[in-house]
Protein backbone atom coordinates (compact mmCIF):
# COMPACT_ATOMS: atom_id res chain seq x y z
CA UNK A 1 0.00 0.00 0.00
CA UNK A 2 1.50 3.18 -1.47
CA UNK A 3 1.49 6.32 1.25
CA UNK A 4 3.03 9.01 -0.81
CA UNK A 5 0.84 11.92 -1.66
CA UNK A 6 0.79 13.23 -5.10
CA UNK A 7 2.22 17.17 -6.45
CA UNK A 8 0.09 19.72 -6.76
CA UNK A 9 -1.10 21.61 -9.67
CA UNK A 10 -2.96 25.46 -9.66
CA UNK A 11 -6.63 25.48 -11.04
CA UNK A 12 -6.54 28.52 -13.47
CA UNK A 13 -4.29 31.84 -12.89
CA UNK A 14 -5.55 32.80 -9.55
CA UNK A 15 -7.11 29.76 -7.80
CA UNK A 16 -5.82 27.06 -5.01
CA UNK A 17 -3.40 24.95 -5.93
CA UNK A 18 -5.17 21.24 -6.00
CA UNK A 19 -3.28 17.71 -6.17
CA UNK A 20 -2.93 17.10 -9.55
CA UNK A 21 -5.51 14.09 -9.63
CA UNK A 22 -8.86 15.07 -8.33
CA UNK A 23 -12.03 12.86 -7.44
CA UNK A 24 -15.04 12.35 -9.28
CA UNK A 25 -18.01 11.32 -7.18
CA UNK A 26 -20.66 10.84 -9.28
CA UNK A 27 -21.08 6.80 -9.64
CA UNK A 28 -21.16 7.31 -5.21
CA UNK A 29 -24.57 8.17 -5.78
CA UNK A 30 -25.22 7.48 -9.83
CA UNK A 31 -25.34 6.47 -12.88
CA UNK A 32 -23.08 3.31 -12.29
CA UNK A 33 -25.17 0.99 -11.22
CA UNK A 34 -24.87 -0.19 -7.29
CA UNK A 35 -23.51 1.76 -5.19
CA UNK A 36 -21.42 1.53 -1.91
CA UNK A 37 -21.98 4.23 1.11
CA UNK A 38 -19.42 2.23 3.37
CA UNK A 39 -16.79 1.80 0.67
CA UNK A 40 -17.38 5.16 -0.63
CA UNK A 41 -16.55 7.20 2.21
CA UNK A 42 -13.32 4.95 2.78
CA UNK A 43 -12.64 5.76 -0.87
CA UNK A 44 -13.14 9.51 0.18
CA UNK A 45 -10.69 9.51 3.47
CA UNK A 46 -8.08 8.00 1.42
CA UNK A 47 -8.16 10.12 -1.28
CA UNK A 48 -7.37 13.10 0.94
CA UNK A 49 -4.21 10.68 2.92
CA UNK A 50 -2.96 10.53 -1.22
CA UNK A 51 -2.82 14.06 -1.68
CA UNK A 52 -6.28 14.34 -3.68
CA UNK A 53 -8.26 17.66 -2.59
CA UNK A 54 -10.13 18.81 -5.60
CA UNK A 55 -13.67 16.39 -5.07
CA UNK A 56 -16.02 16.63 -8.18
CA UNK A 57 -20.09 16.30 -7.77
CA UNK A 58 -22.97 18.14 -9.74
CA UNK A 59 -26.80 19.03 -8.56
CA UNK A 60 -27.90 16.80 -11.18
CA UNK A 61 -26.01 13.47 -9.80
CA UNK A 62 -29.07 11.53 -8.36
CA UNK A 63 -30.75 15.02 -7.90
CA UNK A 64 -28.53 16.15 -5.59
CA UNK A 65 -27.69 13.26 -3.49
CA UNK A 66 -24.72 13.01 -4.25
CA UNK A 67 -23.96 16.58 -2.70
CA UNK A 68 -25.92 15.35 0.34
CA UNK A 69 -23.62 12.40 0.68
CA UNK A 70 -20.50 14.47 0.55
CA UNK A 71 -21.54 16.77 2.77
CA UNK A 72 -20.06 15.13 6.05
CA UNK A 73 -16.98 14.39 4.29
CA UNK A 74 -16.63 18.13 2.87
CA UNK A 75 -17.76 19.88 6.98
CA UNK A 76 -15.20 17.37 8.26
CA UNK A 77 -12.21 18.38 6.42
CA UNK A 78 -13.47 21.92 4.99
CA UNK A 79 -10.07 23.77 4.94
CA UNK A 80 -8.36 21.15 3.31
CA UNK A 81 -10.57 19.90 0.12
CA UNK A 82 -11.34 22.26 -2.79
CA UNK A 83 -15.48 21.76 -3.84
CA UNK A 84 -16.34 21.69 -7.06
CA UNK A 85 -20.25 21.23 -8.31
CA UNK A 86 -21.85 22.37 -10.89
CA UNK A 87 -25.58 23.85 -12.36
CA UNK A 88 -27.46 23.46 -15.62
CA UNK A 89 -28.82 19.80 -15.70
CA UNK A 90 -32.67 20.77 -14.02
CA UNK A 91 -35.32 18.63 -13.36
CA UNK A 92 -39.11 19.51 -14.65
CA UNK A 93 -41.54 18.64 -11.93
CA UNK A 94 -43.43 16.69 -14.86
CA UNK A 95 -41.03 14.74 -15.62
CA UNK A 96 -38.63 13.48 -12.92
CA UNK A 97 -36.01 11.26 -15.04
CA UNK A 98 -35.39 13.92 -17.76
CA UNK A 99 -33.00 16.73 -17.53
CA UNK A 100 -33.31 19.97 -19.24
CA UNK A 101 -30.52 22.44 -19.74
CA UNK A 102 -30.30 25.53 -18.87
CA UNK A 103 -28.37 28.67 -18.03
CA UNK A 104 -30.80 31.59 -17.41
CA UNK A 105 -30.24 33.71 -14.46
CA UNK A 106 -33.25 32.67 -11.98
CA UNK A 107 -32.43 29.19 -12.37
CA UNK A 108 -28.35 29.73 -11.54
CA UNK A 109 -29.29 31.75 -8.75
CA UNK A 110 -31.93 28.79 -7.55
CA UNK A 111 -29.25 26.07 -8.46
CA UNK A 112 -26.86 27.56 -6.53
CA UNK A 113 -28.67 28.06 -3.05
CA UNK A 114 -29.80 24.75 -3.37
CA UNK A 115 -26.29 23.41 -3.62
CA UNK A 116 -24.90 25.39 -1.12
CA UNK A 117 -27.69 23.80 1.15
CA UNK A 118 -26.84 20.21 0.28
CA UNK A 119 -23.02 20.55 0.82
CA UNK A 120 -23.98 22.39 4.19
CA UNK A 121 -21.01 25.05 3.25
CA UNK A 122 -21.42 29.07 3.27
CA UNK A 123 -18.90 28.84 -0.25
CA UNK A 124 -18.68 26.59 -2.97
CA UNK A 125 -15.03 26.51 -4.09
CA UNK A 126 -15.30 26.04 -8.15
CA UNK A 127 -18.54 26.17 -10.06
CA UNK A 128 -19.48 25.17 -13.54
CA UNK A 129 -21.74 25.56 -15.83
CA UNK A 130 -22.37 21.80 -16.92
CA UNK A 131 -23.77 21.99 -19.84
CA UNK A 132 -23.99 24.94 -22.87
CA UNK A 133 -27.69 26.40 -23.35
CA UNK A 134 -26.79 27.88 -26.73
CA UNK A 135 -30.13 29.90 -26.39
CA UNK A 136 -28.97 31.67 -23.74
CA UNK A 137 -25.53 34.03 -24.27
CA UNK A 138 -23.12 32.43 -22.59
CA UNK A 139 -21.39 36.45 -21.64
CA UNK A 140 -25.04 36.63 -20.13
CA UNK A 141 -24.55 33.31 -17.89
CA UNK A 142 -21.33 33.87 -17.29
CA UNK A 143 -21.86 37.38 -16.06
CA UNK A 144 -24.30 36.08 -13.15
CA UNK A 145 -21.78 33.70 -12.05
CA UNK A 146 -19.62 36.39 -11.59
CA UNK A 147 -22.20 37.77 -9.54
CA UNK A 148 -22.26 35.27 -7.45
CA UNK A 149 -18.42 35.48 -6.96
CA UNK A 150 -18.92 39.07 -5.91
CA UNK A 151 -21.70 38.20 -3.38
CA UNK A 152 -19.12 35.22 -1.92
CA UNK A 153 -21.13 32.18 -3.21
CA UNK A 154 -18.52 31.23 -5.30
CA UNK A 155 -14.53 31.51 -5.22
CA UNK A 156 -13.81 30.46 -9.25
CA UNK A 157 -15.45 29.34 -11.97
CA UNK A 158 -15.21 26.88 -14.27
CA UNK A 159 -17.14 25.42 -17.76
CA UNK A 160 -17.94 22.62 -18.96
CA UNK A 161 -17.98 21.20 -22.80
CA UNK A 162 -17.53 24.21 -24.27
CA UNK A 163 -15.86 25.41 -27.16
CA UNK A 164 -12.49 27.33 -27.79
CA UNK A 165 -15.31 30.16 -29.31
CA UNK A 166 -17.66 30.09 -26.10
CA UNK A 167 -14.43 29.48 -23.30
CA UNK A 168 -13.02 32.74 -24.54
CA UNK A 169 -15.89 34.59 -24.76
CA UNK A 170 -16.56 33.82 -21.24
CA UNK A 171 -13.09 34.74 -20.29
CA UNK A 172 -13.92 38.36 -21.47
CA UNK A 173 -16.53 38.41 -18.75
CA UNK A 174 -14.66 37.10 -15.78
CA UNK A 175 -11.51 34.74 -15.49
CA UNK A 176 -12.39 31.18 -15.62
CA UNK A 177 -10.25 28.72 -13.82
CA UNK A 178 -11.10 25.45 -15.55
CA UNK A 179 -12.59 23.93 -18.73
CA UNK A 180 -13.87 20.24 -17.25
CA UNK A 181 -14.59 17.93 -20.73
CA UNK A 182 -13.75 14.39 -21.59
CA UNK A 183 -10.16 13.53 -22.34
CA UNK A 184 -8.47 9.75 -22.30
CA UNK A 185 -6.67 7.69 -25.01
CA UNK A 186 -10.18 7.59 -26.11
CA UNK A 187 -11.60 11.00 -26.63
CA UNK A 188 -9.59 13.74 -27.85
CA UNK A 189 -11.29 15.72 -29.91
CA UNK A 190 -10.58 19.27 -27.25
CA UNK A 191 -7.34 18.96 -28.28
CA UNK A 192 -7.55 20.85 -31.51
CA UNK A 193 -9.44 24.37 -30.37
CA UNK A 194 -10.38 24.04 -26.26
CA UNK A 195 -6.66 22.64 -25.07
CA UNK A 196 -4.89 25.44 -27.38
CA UNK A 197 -6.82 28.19 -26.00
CA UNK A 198 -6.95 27.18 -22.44
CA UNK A 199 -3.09 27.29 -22.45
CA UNK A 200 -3.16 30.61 -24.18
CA UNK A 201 -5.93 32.23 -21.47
CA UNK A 202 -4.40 30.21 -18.51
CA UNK A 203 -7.41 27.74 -18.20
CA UNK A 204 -6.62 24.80 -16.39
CA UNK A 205 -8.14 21.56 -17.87
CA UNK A 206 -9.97 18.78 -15.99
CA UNK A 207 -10.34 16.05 -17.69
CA UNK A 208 -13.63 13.69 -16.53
CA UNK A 209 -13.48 9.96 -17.55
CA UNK A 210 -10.05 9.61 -18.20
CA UNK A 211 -10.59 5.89 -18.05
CA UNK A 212 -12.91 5.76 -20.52
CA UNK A 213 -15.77 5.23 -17.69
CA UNK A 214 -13.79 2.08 -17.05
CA UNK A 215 -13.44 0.46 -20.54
CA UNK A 216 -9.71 1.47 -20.51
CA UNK A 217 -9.09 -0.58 -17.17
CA UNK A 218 -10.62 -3.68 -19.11
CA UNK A 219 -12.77 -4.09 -16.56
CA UNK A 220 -15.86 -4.88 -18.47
CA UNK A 221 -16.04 -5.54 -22.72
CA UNK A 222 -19.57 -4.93 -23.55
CA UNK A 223 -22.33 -2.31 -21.35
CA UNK A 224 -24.94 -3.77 -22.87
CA UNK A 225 -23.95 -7.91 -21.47
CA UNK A 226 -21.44 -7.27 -18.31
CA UNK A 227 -23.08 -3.49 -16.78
CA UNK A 228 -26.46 -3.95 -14.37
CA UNK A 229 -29.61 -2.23 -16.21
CA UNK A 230 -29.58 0.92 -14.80
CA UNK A 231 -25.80 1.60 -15.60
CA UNK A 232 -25.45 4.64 -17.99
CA UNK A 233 -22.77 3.31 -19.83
CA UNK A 234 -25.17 0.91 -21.49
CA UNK A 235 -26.73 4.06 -23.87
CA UNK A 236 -22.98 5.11 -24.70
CA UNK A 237 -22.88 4.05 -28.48
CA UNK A 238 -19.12 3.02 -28.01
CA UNK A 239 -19.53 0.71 -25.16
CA UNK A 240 -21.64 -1.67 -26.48
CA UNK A 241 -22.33 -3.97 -29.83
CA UNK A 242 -19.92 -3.95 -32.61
CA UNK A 243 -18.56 -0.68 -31.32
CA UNK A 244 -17.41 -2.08 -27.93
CA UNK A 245 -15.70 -5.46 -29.76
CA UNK A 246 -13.78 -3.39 -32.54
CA UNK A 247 -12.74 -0.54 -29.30
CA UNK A 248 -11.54 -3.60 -27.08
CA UNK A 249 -9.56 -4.27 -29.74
CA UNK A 250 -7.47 -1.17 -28.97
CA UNK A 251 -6.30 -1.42 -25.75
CA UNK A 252 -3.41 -4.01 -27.24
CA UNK A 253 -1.09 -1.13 -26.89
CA UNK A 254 -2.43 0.00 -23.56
CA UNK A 255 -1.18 -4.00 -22.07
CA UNK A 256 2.04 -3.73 -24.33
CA UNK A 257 3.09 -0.42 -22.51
CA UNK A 258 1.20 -1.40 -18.69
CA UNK A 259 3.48 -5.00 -18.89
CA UNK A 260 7.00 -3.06 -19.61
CA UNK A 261 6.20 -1.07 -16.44
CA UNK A 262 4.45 -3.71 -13.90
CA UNK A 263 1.58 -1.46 -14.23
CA UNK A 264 -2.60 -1.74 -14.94
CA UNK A 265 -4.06 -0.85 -17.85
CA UNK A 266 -6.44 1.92 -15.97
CA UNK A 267 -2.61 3.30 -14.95
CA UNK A 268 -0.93 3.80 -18.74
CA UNK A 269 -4.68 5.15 -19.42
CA UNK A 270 -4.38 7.76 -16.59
CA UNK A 271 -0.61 8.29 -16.67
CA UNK A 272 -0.96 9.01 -20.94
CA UNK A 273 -3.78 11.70 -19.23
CA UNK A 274 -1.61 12.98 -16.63
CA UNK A 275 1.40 13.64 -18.90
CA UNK A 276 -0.99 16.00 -21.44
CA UNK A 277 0.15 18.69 -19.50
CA UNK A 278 3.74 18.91 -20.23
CA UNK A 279 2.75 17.82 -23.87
CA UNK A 280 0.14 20.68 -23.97
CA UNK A 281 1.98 23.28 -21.81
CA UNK A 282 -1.13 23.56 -19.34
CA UNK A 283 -1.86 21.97 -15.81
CA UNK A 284 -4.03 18.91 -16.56
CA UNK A 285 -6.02 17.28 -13.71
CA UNK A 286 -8.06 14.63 -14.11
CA UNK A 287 -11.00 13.66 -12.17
CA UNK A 288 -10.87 9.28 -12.70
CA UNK A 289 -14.43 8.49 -10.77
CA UNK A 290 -14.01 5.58 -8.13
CA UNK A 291 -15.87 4.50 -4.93
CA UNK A 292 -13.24 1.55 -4.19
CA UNK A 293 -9.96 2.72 -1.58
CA UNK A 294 -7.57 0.44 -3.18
CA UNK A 295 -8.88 1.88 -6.67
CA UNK A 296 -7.88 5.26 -5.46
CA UNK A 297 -4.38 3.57 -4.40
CA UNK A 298 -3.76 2.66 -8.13
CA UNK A 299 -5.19 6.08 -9.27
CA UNK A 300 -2.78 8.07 -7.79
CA UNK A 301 -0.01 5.78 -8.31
CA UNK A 302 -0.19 6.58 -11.89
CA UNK A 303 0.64 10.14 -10.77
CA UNK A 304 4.25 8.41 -11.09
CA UNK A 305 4.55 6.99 -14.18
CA UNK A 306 6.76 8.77 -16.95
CA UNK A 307 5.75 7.03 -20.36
CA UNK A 308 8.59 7.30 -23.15
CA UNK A 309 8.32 8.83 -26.34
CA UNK A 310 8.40 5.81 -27.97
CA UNK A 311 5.30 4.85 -25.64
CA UNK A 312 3.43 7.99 -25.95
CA UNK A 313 4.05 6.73 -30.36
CA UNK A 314 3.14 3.99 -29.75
CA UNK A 315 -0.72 5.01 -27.59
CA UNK A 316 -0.53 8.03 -30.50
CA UNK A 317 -3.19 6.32 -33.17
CA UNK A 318 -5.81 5.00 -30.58
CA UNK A 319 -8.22 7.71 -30.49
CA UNK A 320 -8.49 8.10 -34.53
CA UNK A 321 -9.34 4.34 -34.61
CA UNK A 322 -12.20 4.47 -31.93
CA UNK A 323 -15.94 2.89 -33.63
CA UNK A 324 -18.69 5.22 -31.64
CA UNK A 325 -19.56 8.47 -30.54
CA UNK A 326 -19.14 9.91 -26.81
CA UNK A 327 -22.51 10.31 -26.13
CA UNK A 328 -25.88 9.38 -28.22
CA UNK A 329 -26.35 12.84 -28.58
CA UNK A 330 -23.11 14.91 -29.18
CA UNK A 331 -25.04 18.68 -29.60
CA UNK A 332 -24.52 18.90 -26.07
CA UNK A 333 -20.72 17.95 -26.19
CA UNK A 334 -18.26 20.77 -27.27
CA UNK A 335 -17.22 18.75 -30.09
CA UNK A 336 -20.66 18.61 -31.55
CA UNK A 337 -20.76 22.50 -31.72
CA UNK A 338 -16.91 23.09 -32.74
C-alpha cells in the first residue's frame, strides 16, 4: 500500500493549488449501477491521505444526493478539500427522469442556493456551468456567475464542454479557472481548439473519464452484457455492440506499454492523461471516478509513471481508430458544436 501523496497543480491563474488528480463522485450516488456508502466514504478519506483535494459532484447526480452524501466528508475536512459542483442539468416537476438544460439567471441563482444547502457550506469553491444552453448568451450566464463570486457564493469558476469560441468569450466576462470535458486515449477531440486556448488564457483543464468510464481498465467488454440495467454506460454508443468489440480491440497497446512497467491498464490510461500537461503546456487534472480505496491507491499511483516517447508513439493512433460516438447525442458535447 502506497502512502506518498501526489504534487500539486494550480486550477486557473488565480485559484488554489489542487493535487494534480482530483475525485469524481458521481457513480457514489449514480449512474453506475450499485452503489457503496461504506466503501465510498473509505474511498473519500483516502483520497485526501494521497494528496487528492479537488472532489467533483454536480446538482444533477441523483438530484442532488450526491452533494448530500459528501456533505459530512466536505464539513469534516473543509479547509483542506477544494469543492467543485456544478448547475445546468434541471429537473421539470413533470417529468422526474429527464433533464433539461439551462443557463438563465433565476435558475443559476436557484441552483446555486440549493447546492450550497446540500453541501452544508457558506462557499462553494469552483462552479461550472455543466452543460452549454446555446439559447442563452453564454457572456449573459457567465456574467451572473460572476455575480455570485462578488456576493461570496462562489470563489472560481469553471465550464464545462464548451468550445475554444464560447471558453473565450466567457473569459472576457470574468476569469475562468477550468474547462472540465472528456479527455483519455479515447476521446480527444478538445485537443484541436479548447486545449490550445486554455493554455493561451491560462485555463486549467480537468479532464472527466479519463478511463474511458472504465473500458480502458478492461474491466468490463460490452455495457450492454457485463453493466447492471440501470448503468449509464449501457446508452454510450461506443460501449456496447460492434462498437465495444472493434474498441476492445485497442487497448493491445495499452497492455504492451502497462506490462513493460508492472503497471494496470487503468494506470498507462491515466498516466498518458496525466502527462498532457507537459505535452500541452497547461496543468491537466483529471478527475478518474471511483468509490473503491484500493482503486484510489492505483489512481494516484499513476501520478508516477513517466511514459517514453516511444510509448506515448506507440498510444498516438488510438483515439483516430475508436468505432462510436461519446454520447448518443453529441449537440450537447463541445465537439458537436466546434
Amino acid at each position: 500500500m502506497t502512502h506518498s501523496t501526489i504534487p500539486t497543480a494550480r486550477l486557473g491563474e488565480n485559484g488554489p493549488e489542487v493535487g494534480v488528480q482530483g475525485l469524481g463522485c458521481m457513480g457514489m450516488s449514480f449512474a453506475y449501477g450499485p452503489t457503496d456508502a461504506d466503501a465510498s466514504r473509505a474511498a473519500l478519506e483516502r483520497a485526501l491521505e494521497l494528496g487528492v483535494t479537488l472532489y467533483d459532484t454536480a446538482d444533477a447526480y441523483g438530484a442532488g444526493e450526491n452533494e448530500k452524501f459528501l456533505s459530512p466528508f466536505f464539513r469534516a475536512h473543509r479547509d483542506e478539500v477544494v469543492i467543485a459542483t456544478k448547475f445546468a442539468l434541471a429537473i421539470p416537476p413533470e417529468d422526474p427522469s429527464r433533464r433539461i438544460i439551462r443557463n438563465d439567471a433565476p435558475y443559476i441563482r436557484e441552483a446555486v442556493e440549493a447546492s450550497l444547502r446540500r453541501l452544508d457550506v457558506d462557499v462553494i469553491d469552483l462552479y461550472y456551468m455543466h452543460r452549454r444552453d446555446v439559447n442563452v448568451p453564454i457572456e449573459d450566464t457567465v456574467g451572473v456567475m460572476a455575480e455570485l463570486v462578488r456576493e461570496g457564493k462562489v470563489k472560481q469558476l469553471g465550464l464545462s464542454e464548451v468550445t475554444a469560441t464560447e471558453l473565450r468569450a466567457a473569459q472576457g466576462v470574468h476569469p475562468i479557472a477550468a474547462v472540465q470535458s472528456e479527455w483519455s486515449l479515447f476521446s480527444r477531440d478538445i485537443e484541436a481548439q479548447v486545449v490550445p486556448a486554455a493554455r493561451e488564457l491560462g485555463v486549467s483543464l480537468v479532464p472527466y473519464s479519463p478511463l474511458g468510464r472504465g473500458f480502458l481498465t478492461g474491466s468490463f467488454a460490452d455495457a450492454a452484457t457485463d453493466l447492471t440495467a440501470d448503468d449509464f454506460r449501457r446508452q454510450q454508443p461506443r460501449y456496447t455492440g460492434e462498437n465495444a468489440a472493434a474498441n476492445a480491440a485497442l487497448l493491445e497497446p495499452v497492455r504492451t506499454v502497462a506490462e513493460a512497467h508492472g503497471a494496470s491498464l487503468g494506470q498507462i490510461a491515466l498516466a498518458w492523461v496525466q502527462q498532457r500537461s507537459a505535452v500541452n503546456g497547461l496543468p491537466v487534472i483529471p478527475i478518474p471516478g471511483t468509490s473503491k480505496p484500493g482503486r484510489v491507491e492505483e489512481n494516484t499511483a499513476a501520478t508516477r509513471i513517466v511514459l517514453s516517447d516511444e510509448e506515448l508513439d506507440l498510444l498516438e493512433p488510438i483515439s483516430a481508430k475508436v468505432a462510436g460516438d461519446r454520447y448518443a447525442d453529441m449537440r450537447f458535447a463541445s465537439a458537436g458544436r466546434e
